[in-house]
C-alpha atoms as a PDB file:
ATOM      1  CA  UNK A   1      -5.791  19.734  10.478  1.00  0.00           C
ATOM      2  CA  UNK A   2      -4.917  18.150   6.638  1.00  0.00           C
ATOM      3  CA  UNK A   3      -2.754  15.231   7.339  1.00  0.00           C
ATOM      4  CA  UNK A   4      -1.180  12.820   5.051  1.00  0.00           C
ATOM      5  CA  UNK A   5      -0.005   9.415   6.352  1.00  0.00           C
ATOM      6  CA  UNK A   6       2.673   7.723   3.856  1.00  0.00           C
ATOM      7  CA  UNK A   7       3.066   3.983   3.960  1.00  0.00           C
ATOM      8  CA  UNK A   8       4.412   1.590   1.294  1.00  0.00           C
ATOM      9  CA  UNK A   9       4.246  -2.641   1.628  1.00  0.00           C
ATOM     10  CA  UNK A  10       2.685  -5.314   2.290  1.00  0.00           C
ATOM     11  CA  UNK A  11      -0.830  -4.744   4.233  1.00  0.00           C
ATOM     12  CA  UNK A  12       0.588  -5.702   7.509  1.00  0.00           C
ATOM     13  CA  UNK A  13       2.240  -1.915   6.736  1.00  0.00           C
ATOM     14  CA  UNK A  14      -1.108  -0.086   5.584  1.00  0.00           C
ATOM     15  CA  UNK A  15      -3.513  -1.368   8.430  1.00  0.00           C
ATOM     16  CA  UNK A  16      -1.824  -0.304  11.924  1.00  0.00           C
ATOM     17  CA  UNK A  17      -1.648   3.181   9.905  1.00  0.00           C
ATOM     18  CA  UNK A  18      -5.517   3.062   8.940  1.00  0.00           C
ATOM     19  CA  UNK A  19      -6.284   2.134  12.116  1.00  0.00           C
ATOM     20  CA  UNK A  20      -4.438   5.563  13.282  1.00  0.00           C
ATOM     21  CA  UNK A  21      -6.148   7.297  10.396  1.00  0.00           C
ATOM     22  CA  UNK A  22      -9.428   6.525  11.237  1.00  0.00           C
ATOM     23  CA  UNK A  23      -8.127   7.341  15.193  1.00  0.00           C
ATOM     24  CA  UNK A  24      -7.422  11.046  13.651  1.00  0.00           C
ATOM     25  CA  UNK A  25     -10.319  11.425  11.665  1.00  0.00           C
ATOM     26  CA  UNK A  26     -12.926  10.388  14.806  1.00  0.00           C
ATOM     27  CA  UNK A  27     -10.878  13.280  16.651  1.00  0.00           C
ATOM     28  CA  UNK A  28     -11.779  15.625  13.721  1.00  0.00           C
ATOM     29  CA  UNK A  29      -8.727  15.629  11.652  1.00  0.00           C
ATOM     30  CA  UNK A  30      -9.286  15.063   7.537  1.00  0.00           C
ATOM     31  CA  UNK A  31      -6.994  12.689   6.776  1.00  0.00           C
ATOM     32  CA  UNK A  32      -5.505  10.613   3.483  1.00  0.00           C
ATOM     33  CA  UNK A  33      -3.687   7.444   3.236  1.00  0.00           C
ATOM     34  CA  UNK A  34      -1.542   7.468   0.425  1.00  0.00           C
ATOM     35  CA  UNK A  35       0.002   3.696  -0.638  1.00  0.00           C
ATOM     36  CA  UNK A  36       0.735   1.495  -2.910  1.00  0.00           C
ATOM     37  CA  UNK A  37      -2.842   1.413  -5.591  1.00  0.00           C
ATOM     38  CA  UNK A  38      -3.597  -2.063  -4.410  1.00  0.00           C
ATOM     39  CA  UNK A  39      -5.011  -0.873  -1.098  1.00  0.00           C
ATOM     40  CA  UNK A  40      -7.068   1.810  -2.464  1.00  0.00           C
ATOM     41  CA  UNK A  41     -10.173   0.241  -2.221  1.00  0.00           C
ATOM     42  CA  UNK A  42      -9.695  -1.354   1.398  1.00  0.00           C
ATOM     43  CA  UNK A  43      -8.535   2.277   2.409  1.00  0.00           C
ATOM     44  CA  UNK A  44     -11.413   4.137   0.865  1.00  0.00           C
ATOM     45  CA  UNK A  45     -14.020   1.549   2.401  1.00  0.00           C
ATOM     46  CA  UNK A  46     -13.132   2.195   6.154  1.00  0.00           C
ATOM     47  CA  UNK A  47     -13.716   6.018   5.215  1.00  0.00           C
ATOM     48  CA  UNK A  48      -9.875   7.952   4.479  1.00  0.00           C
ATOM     49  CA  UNK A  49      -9.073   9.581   1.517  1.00  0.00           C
ATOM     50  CA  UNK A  50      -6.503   7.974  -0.692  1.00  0.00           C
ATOM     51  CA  UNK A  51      -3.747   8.754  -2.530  1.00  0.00           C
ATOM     52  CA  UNK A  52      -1.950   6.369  -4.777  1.00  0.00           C
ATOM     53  CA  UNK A  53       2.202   5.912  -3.772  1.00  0.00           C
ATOM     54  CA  UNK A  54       4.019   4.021  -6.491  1.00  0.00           C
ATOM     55  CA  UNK A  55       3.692   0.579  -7.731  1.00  0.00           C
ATOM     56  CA  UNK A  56       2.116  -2.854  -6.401  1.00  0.00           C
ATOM     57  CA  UNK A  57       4.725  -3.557  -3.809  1.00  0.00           C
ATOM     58  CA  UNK A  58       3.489  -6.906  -2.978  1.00  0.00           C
ATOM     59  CA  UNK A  59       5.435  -7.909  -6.515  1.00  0.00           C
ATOM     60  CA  UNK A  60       8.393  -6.416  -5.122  1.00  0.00           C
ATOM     61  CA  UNK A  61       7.774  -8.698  -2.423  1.00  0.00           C
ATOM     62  CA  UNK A  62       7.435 -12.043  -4.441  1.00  0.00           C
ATOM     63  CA  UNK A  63      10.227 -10.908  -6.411  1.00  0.00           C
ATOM     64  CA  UNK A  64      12.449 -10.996  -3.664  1.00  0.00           C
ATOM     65  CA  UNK A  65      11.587 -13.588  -1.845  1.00  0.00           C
ATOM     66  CA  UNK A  66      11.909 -15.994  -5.582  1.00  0.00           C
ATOM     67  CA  UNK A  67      15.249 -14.019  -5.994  1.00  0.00           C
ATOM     68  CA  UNK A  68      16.823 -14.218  -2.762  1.00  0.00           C
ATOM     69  CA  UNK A  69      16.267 -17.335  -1.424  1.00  0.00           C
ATOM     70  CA  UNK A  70      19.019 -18.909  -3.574  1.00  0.00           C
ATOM     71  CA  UNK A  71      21.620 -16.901  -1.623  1.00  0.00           C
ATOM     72  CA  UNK A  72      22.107 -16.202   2.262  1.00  0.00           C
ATOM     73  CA  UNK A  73      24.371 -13.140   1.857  1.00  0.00           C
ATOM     74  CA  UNK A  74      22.738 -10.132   3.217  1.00  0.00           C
ATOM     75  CA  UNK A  75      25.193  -7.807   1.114  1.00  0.00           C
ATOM     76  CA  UNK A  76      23.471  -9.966  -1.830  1.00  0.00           C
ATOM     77  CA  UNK A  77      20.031  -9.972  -0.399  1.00  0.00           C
ATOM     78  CA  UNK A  78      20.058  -6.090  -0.639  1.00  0.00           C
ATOM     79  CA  UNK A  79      21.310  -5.665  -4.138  1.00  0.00           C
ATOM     80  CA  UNK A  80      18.366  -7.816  -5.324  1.00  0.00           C
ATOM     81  CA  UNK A  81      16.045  -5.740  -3.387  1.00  0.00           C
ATOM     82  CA  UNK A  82      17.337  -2.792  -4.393  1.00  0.00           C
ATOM     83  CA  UNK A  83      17.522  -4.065  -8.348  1.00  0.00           C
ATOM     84  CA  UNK A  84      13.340  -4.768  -7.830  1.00  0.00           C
ATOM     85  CA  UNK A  85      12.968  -1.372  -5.894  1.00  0.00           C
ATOM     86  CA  UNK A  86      15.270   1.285  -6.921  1.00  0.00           C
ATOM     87  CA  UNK A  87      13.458   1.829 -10.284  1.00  0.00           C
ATOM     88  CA  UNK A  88      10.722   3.111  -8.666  1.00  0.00           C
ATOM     89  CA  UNK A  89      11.712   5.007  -5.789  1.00  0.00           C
ATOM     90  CA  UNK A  90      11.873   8.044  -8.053  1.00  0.00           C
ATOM     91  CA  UNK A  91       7.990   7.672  -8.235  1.00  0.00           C
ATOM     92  CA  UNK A  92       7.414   6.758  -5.198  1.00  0.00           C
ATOM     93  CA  UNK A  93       8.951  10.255  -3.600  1.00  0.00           C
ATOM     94  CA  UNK A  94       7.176  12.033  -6.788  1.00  0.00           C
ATOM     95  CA  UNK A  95       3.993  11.008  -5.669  1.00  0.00           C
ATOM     96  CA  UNK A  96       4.500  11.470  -1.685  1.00  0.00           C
ATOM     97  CA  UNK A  97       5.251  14.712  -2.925  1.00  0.00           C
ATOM     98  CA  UNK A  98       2.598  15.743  -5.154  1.00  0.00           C
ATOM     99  CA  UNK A  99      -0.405  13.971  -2.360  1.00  0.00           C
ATOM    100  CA  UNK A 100       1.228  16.089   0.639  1.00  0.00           C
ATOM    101  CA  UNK A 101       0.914  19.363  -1.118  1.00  0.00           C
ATOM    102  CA  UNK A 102      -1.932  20.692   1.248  1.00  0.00           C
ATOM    103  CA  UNK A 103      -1.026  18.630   3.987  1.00  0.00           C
ATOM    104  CA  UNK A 104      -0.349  20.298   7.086  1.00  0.00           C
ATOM    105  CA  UNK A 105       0.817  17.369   8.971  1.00  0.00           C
ATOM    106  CA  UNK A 106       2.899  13.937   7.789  1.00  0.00           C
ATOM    107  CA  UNK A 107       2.974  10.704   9.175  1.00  0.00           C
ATOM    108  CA  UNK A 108       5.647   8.641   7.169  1.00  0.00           C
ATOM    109  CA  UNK A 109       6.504   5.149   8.047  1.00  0.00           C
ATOM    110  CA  UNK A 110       8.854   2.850   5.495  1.00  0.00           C
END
């Protein structure tokens, strides 16, 4: 089977879904992670295909943090996330797209 796994973050998001990647794979599966291009090389060495998902989210990450730490108001807290993120989302769902063409499985976690 041709699964996909879809994960966007920080690496404590990519590596519990490598570790079920390479999991798949022993059992006979072909499988590609597809993230943010940052972990391409980290993915690739442990022996999955990759497929590049959006931007470097570990800026978005920064970003946040610096932006939102001035205010405690989750209402707030999203909007700033959501003014770092949301321009990119339209990417992001292009490319899950376009890498799960031949898939015949997904694995999507947030």
């Amino acid at each position: 089977m041709r699964i996909t796994i879809i994960t966007v973050g920080t690496r404590g998001d990519v590596q519990p879904l490598l570790a079920l990647g390479l999991g798949l794979k022993a059992a006979g599966h072909k499988v590609q992670l597809a993230s943010n291009p940052i972990f391409e090389d980290f993915v690739k060495s442990r022996g999955l295909d990759f497929a590049p998902v959006g931007d470097n989210s570990q800026e978005w990450v920064k970003q946040f943090f610096a932006q939102s730490s001035r205010t405690k108001s989750a209402l707030a807290k999203k909007a700033i996330l959501w003014r770092i993120v949301g321009s990119t989302v339209e990417q992001m769902m292009t490319d899950a797209w376009n890498c799960s063409q031949d898939t015949q499985a997904i694995i999507y976690s947030p």
